[in-house]
C-alpha atoms as a PDB file:
ATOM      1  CA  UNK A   1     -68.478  43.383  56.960  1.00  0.00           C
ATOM      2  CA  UNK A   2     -67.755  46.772  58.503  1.00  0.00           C
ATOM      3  CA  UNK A   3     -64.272  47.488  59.691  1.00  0.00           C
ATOM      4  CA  UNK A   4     -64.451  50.514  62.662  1.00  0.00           C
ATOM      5  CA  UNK A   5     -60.724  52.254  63.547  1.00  0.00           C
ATOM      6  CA  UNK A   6     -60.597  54.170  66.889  1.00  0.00           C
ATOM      7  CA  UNK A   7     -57.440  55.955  67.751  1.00  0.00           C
ATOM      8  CA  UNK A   8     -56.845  55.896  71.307  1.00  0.00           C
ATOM      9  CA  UNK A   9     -54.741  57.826  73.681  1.00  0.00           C
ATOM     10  CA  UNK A  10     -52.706  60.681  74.642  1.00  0.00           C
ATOM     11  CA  UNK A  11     -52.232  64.330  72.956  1.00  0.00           C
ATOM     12  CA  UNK A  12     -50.342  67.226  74.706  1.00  0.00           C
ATOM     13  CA  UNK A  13     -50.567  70.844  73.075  1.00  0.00           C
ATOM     14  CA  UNK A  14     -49.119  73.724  73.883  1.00  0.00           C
ATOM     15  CA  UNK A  15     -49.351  77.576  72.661  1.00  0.00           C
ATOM     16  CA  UNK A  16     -47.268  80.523  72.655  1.00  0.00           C
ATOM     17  CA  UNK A  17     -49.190  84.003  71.708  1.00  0.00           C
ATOM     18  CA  UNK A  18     -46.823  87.419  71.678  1.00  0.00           C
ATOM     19  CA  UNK A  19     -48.275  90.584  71.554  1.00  0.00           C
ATOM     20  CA  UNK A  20     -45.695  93.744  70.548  1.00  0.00           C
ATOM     21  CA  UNK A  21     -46.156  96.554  72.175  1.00  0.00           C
ATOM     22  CA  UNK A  22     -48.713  99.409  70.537  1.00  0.00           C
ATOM     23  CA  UNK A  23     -50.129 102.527  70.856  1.00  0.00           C
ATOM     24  CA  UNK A  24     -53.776 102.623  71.789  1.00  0.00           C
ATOM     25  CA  UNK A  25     -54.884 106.491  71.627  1.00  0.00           C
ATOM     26  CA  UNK A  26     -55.283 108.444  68.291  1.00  0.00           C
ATOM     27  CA  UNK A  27     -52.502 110.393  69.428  1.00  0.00           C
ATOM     28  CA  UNK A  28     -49.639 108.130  69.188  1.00  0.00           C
ATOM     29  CA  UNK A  29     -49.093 109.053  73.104  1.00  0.00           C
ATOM     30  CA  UNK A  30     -50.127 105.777  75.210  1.00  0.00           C
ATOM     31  CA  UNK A  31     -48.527 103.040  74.720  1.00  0.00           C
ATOM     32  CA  UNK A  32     -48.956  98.924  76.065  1.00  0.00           C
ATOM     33  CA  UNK A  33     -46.176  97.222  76.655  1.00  0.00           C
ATOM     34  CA  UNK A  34     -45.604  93.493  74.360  1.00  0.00           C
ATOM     35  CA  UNK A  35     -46.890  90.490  75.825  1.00  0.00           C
ATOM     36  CA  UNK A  36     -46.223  86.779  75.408  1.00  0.00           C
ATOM     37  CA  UNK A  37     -49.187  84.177  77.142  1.00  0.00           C
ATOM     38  CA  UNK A  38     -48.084  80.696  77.134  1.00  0.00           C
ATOM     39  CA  UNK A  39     -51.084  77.656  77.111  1.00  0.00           C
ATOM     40  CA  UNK A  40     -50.972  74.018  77.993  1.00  0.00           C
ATOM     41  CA  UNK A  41     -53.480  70.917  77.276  1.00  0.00           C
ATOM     42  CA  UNK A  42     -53.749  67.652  77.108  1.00  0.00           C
ATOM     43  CA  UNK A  43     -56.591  65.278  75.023  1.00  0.00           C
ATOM     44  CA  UNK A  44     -57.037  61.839  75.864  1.00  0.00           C
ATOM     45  CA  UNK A  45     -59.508  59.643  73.525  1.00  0.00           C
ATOM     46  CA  UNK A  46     -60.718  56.324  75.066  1.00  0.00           C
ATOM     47  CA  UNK A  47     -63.238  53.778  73.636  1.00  0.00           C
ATOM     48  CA  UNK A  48     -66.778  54.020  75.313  1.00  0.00           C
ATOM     49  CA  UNK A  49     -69.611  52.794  75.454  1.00  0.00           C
ATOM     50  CA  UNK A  50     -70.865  50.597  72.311  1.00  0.00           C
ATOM     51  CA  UNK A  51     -66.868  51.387  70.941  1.00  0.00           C
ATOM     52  CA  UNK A  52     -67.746  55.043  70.188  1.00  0.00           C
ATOM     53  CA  UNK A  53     -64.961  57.161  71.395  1.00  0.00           C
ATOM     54  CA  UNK A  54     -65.615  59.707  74.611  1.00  0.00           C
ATOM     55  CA  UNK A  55     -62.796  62.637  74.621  1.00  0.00           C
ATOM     56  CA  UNK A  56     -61.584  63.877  77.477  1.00  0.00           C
ATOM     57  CA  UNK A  57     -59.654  67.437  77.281  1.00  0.00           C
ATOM     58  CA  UNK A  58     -58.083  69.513  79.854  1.00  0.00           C
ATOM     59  CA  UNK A  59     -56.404  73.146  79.366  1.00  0.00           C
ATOM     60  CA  UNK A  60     -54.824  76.118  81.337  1.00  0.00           C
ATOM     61  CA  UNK A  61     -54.638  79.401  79.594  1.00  0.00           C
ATOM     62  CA  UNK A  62     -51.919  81.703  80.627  1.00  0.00           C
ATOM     63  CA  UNK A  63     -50.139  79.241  82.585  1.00  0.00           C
ATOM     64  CA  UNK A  64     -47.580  81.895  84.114  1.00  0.00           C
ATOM     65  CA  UNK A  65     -50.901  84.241  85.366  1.00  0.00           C
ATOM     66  CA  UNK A  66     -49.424  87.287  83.433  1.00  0.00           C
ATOM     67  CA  UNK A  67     -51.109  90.633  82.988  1.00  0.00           C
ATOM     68  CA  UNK A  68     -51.376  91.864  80.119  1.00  0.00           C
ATOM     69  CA  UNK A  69     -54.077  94.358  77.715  1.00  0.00           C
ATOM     70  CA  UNK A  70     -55.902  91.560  75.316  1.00  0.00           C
ATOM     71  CA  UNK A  71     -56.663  94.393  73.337  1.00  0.00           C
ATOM     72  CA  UNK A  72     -56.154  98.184  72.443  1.00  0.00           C
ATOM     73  CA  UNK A  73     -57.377 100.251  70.672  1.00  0.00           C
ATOM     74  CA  UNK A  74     -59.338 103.689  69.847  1.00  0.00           C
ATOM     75  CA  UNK A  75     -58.289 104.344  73.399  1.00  0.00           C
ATOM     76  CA  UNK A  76     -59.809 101.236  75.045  1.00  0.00           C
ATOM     77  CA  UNK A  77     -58.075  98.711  77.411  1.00  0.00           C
ATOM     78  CA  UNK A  78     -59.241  94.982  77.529  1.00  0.00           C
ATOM     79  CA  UNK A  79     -57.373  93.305  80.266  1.00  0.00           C
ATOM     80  CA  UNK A  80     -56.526  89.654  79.363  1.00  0.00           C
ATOM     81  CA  UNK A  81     -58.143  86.528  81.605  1.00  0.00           C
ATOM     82  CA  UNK A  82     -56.056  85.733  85.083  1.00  0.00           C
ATOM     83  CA  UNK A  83     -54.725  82.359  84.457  1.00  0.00           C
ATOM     84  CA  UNK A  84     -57.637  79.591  83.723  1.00  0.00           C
ATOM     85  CA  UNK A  85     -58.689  76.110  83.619  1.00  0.00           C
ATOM     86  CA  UNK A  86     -61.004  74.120  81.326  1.00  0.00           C
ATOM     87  CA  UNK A  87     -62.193  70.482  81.066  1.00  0.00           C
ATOM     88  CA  UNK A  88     -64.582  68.731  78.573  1.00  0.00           C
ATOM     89  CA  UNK A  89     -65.624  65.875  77.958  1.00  0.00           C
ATOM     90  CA  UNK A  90     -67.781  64.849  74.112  1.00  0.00           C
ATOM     91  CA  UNK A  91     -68.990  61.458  73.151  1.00  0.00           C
ATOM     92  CA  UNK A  92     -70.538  60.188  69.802  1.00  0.00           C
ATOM     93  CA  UNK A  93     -74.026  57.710  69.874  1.00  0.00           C
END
């Protein structure tokens, strides 16, 4: 006889990523100011179909919609992503 566990429920996360500020030219001269991005999500695990569990997961990435430079350097400027939202869903068969 086979025993199966299956965890269900509710998981919150959270994230807190701080940048300092940096020089991005060769120079020393140009400088980006620090950063801090703060992300929230949630995962909820329920039993599907046949009693395999189906995640569900939601998420918003810079929750405050802050601007800030992703990246610098050699005298390039990435600008970071405007505040967004992402949902998924995965089940195991």
């Amino acid at each position: 006889m086979t025993c199966h566990w299956i965890t269900l429920g509710l998981t919150l996360t959270g994230r807190v990523i701080y940048s300092g500020s940096a020089f991005y030219d060769r120079a020393n001269t140009q400088e980006v100011s620090d950063w801090t991005r703060f992300d929230v999500g949630m995962r909820y695990e329920v039993e599907g179909p046949y009693g395999q569990p189906v995640e569900l997961k939601a998420a918003i990435e810079n929750v405050f919609d802050q601007n800030y430079w992703a990246s610098s350097a050699r005298g390039f400027l990435a600008a970071g992503a405007p505040r967004t939202f992402k949902v998924s869903a995965s089940l195991s068969f």
